[in-house]
N, C-alpha and C. Protein backbone atom coordinates (compact mmCIF):
# COMPACT_ATOMS: atom_id res chain seq x y z
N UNK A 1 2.29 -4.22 -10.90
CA UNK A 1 1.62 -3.12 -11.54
C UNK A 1 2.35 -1.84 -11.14
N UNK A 2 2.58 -1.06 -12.53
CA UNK A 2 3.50 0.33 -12.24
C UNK A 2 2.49 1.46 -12.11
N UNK A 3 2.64 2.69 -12.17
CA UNK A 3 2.10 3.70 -12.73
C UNK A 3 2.69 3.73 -14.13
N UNK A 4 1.77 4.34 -14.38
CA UNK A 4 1.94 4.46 -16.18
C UNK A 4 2.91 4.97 -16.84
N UNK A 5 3.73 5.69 -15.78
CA UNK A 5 5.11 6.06 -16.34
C UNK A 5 5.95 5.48 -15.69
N UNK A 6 5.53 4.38 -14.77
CA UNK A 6 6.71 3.53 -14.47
C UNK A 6 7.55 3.97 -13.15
N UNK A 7 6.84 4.63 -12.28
CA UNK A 7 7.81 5.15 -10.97
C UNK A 7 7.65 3.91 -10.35
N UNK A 8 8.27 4.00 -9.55
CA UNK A 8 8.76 3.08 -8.41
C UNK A 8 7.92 3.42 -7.32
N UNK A 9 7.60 1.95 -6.88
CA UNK A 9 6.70 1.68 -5.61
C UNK A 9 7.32 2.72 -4.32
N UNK A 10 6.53 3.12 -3.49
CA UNK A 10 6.89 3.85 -2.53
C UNK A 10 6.88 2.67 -0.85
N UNK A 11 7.86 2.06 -0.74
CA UNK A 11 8.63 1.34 0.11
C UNK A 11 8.26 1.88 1.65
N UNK A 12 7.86 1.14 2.05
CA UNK A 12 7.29 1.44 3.74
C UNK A 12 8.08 0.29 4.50
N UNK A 13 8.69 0.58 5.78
CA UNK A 13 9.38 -0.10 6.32
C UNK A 13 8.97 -0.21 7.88
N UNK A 14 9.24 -1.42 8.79
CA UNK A 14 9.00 -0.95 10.25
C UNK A 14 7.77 -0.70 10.40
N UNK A 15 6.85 0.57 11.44
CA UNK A 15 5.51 0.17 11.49
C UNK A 15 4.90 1.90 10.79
N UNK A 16 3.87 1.08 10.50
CA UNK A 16 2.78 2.02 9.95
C UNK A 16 1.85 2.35 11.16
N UNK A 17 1.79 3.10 11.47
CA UNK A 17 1.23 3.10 12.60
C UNK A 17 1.27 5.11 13.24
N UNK A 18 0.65 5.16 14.24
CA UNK A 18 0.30 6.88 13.94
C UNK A 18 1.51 7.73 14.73
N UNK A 19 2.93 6.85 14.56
CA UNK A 19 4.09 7.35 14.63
C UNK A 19 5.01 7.95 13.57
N UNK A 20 4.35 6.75 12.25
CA UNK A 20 5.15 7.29 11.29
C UNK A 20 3.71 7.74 10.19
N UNK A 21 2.65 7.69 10.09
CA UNK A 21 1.60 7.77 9.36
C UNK A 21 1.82 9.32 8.83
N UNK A 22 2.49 10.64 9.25
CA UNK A 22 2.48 11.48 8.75
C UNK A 22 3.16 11.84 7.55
N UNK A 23 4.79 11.15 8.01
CA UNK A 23 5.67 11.07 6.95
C UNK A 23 5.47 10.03 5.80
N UNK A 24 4.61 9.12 5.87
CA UNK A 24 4.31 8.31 5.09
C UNK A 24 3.32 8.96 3.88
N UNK A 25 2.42 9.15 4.96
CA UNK A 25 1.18 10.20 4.30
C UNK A 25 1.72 11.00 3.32
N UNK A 26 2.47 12.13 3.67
CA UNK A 26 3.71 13.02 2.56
C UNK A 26 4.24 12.42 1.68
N UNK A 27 5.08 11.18 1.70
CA UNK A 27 5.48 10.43 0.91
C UNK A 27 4.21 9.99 -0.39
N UNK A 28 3.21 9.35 0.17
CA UNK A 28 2.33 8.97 -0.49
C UNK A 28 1.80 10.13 -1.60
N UNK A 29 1.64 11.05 -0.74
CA UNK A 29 0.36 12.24 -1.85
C UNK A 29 1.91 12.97 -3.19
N UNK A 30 2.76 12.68 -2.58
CA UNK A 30 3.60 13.36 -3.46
C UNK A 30 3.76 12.54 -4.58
N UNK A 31 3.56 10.99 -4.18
CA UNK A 31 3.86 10.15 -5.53
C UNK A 31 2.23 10.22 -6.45
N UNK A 32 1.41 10.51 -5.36
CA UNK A 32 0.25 10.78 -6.09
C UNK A 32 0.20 11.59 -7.13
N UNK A 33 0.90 12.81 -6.80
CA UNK A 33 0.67 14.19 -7.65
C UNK A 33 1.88 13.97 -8.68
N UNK A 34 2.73 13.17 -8.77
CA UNK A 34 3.87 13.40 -9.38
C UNK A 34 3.48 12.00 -10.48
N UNK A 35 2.55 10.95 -10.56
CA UNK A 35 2.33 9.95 -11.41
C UNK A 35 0.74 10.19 -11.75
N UNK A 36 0.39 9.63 -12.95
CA UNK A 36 -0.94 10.10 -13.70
C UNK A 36 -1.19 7.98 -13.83
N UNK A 37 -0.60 7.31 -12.93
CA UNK A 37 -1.04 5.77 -12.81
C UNK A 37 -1.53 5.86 -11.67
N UNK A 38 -1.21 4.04 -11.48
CA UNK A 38 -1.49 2.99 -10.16
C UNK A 38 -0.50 3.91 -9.71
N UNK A 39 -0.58 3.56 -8.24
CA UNK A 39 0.56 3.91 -7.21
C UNK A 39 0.96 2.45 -6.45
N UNK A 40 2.01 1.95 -6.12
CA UNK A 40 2.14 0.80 -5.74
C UNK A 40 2.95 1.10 -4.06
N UNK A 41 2.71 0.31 -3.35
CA UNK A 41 3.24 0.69 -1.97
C UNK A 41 3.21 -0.93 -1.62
N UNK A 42 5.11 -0.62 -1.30
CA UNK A 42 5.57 -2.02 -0.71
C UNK A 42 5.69 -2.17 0.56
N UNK A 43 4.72 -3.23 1.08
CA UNK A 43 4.96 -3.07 2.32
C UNK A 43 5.85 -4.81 3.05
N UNK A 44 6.68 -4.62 1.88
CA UNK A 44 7.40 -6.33 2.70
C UNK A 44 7.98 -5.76 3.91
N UNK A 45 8.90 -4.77 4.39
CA UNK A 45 9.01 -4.36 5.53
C UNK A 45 8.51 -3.92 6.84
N UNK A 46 6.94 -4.26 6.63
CA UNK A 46 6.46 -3.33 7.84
C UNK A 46 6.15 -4.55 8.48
N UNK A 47 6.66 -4.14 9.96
CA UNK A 47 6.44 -4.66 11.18
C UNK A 47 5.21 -4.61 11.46
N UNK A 48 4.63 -3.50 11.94
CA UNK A 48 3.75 -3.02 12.08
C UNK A 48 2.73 -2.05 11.35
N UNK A 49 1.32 -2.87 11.51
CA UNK A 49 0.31 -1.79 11.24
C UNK A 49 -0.58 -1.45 11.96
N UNK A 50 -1.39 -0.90 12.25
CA UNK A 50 -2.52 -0.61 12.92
C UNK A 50 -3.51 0.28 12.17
N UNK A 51 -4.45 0.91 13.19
CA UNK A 51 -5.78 1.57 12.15
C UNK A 51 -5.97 2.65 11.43
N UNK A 52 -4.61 3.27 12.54
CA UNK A 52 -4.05 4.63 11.64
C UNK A 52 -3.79 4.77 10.32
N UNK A 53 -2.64 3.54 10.26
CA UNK A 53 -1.92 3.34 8.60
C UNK A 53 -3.22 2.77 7.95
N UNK A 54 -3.96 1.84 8.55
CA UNK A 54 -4.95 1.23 7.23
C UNK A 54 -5.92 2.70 6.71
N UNK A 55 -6.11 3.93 7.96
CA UNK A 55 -6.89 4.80 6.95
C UNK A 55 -6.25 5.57 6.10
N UNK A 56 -5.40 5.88 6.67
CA UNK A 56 -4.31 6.19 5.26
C UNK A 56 -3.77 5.78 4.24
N UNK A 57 -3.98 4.14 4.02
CA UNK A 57 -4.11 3.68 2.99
C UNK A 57 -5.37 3.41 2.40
N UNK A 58 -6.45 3.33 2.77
CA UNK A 58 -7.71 3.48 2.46
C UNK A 58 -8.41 4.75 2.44
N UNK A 59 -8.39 6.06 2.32
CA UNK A 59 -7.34 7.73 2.03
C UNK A 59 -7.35 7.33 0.85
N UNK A 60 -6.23 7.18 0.84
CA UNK A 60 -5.39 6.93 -0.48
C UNK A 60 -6.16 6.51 -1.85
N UNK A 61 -6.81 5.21 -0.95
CA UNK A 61 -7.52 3.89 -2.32
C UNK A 61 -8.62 4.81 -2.67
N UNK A 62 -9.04 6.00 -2.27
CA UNK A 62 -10.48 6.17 -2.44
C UNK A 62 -10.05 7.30 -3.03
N UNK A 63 -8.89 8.46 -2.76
CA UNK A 63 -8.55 9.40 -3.76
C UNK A 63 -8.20 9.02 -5.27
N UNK A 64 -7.20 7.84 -4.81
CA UNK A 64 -7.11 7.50 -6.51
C UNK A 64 -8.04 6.57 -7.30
N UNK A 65 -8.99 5.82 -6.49
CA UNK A 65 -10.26 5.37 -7.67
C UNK A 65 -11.03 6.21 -7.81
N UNK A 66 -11.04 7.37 -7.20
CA UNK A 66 -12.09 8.83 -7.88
C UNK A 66 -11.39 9.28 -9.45
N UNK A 67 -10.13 9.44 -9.12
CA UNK A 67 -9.48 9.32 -10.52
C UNK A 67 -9.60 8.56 -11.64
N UNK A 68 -9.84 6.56 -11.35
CA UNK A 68 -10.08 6.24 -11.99
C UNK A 68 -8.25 5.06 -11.85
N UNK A 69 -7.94 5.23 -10.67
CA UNK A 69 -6.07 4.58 -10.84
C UNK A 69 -6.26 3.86 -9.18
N UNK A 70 -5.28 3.40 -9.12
CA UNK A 70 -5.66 2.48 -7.97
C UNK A 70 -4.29 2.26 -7.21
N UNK A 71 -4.55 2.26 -5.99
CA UNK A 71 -3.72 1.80 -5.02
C UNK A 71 -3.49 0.24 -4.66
N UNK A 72 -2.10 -0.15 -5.11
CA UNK A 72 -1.44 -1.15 -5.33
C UNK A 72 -0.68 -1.65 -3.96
N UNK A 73 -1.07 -2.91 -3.14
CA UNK A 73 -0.50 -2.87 -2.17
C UNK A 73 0.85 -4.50 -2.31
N UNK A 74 1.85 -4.49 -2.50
CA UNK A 74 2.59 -5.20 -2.62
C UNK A 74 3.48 -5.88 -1.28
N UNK A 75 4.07 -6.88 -1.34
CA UNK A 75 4.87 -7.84 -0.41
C UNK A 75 4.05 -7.64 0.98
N UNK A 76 3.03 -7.87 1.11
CA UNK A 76 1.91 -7.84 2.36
C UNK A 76 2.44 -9.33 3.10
N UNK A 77 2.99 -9.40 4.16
CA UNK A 77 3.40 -10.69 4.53
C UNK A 77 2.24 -11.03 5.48
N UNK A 78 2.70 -11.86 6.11
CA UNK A 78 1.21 -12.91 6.39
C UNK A 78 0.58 -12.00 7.89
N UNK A 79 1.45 -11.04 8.42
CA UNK A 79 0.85 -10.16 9.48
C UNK A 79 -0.02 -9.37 8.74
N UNK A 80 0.14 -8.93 7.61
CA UNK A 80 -0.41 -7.68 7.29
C UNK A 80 -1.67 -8.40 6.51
N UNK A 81 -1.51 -9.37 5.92
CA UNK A 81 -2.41 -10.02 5.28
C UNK A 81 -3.79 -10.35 6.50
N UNK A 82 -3.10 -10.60 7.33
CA UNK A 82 -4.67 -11.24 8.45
C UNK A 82 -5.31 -9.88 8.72
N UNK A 83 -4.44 -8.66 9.50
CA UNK A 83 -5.06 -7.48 9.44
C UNK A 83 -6.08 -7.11 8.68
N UNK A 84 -5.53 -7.24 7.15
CA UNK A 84 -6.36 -6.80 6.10
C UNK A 84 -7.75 -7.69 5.74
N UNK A 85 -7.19 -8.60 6.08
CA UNK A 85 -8.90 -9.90 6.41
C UNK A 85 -9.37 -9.43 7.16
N UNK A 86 -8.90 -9.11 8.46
CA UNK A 86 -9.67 -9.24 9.75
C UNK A 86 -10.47 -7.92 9.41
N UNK A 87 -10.24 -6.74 9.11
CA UNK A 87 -10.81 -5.65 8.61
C UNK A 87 -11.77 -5.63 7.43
N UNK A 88 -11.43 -6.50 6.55
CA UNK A 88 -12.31 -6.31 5.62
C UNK A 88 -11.77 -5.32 4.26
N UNK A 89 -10.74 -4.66 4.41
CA UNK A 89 -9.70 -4.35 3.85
C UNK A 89 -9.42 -5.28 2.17
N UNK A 90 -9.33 -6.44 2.59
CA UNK A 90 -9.04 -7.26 1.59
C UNK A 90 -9.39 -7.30 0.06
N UNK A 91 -10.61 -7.55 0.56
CA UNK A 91 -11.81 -6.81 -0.50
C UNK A 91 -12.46 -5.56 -0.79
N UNK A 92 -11.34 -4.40 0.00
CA UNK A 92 -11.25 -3.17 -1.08
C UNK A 92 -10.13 -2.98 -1.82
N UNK A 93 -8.98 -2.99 -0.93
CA UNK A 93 -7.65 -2.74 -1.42
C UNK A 93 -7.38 -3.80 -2.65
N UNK A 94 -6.47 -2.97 -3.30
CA UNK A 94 -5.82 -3.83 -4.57
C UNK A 94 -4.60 -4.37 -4.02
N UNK A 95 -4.24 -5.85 -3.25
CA UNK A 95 -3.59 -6.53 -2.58
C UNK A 95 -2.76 -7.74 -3.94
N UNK A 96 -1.62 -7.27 -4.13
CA UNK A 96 -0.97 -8.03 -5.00
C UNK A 96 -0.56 -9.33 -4.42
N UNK A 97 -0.19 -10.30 -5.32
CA UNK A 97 -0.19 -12.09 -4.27
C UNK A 97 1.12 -12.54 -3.92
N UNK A 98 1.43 -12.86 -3.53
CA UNK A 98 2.88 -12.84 -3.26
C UNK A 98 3.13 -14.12 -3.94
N UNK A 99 4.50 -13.69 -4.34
CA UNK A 99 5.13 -14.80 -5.40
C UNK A 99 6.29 -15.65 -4.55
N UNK A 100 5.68 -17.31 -4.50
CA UNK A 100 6.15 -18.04 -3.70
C UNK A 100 7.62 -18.68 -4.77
N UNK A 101 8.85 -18.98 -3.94
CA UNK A 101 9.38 -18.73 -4.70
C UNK A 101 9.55 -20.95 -4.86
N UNK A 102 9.89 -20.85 -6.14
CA UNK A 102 10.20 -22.50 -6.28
C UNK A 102 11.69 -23.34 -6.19
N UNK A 103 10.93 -23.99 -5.52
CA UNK A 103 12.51 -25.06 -5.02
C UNK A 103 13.11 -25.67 -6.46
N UNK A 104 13.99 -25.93 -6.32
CA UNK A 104 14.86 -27.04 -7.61
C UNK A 104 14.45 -28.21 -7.46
């Protein structure tokens, strides 16, 4: 899922966590203000998360379903996935499924 004009997911790498949560944060609200969609945020790279980054992505989920657009969370690998269970997360966030890939 794109934004409606089709920008590109905003790519998070390494940890989310309240080292990098500021610059991320910036990153985020700017793709906010700059797309009238979904916002999609890839997180196949992150090492790390903790509670910092989940409120800033849950921030996020709750500015843009006031709008009526939704925060798209993509390549969630199986660390980030238990987090988001273990929190309860799961069943707010819009958590895309990961596409397993097929053998020959």
């Amino acid at each position: 899922m794109q934004g409606a004009r089709g920008c590109d997911p905003l790519t998070v790498s390494g940890r989310l966590d309240g080292t990098s949560v500021t610059e991320v944060r910036a990153s985020l609200e700017g793709l906010i203000a700059a797309t009238d969609g979904d916002v999609v945020v890839d997180l196949t790279c992150v090492d790390v998360i903790d509670a910092v980054g989940l409120g800033m992505l849950a921030a996020a989920h709750r500015r843009l379903e006031r709008a009526g657009r939704h925060l798209v969370l993509r390549g969630c690998a199986g660390h980030v996935r238990r987090v988001l269970a273990v929190t309860g997360l799961n069943r707010v966030l819009h958590v895309e499924p990961v596409l397993r890939r097929v053998s020959a």
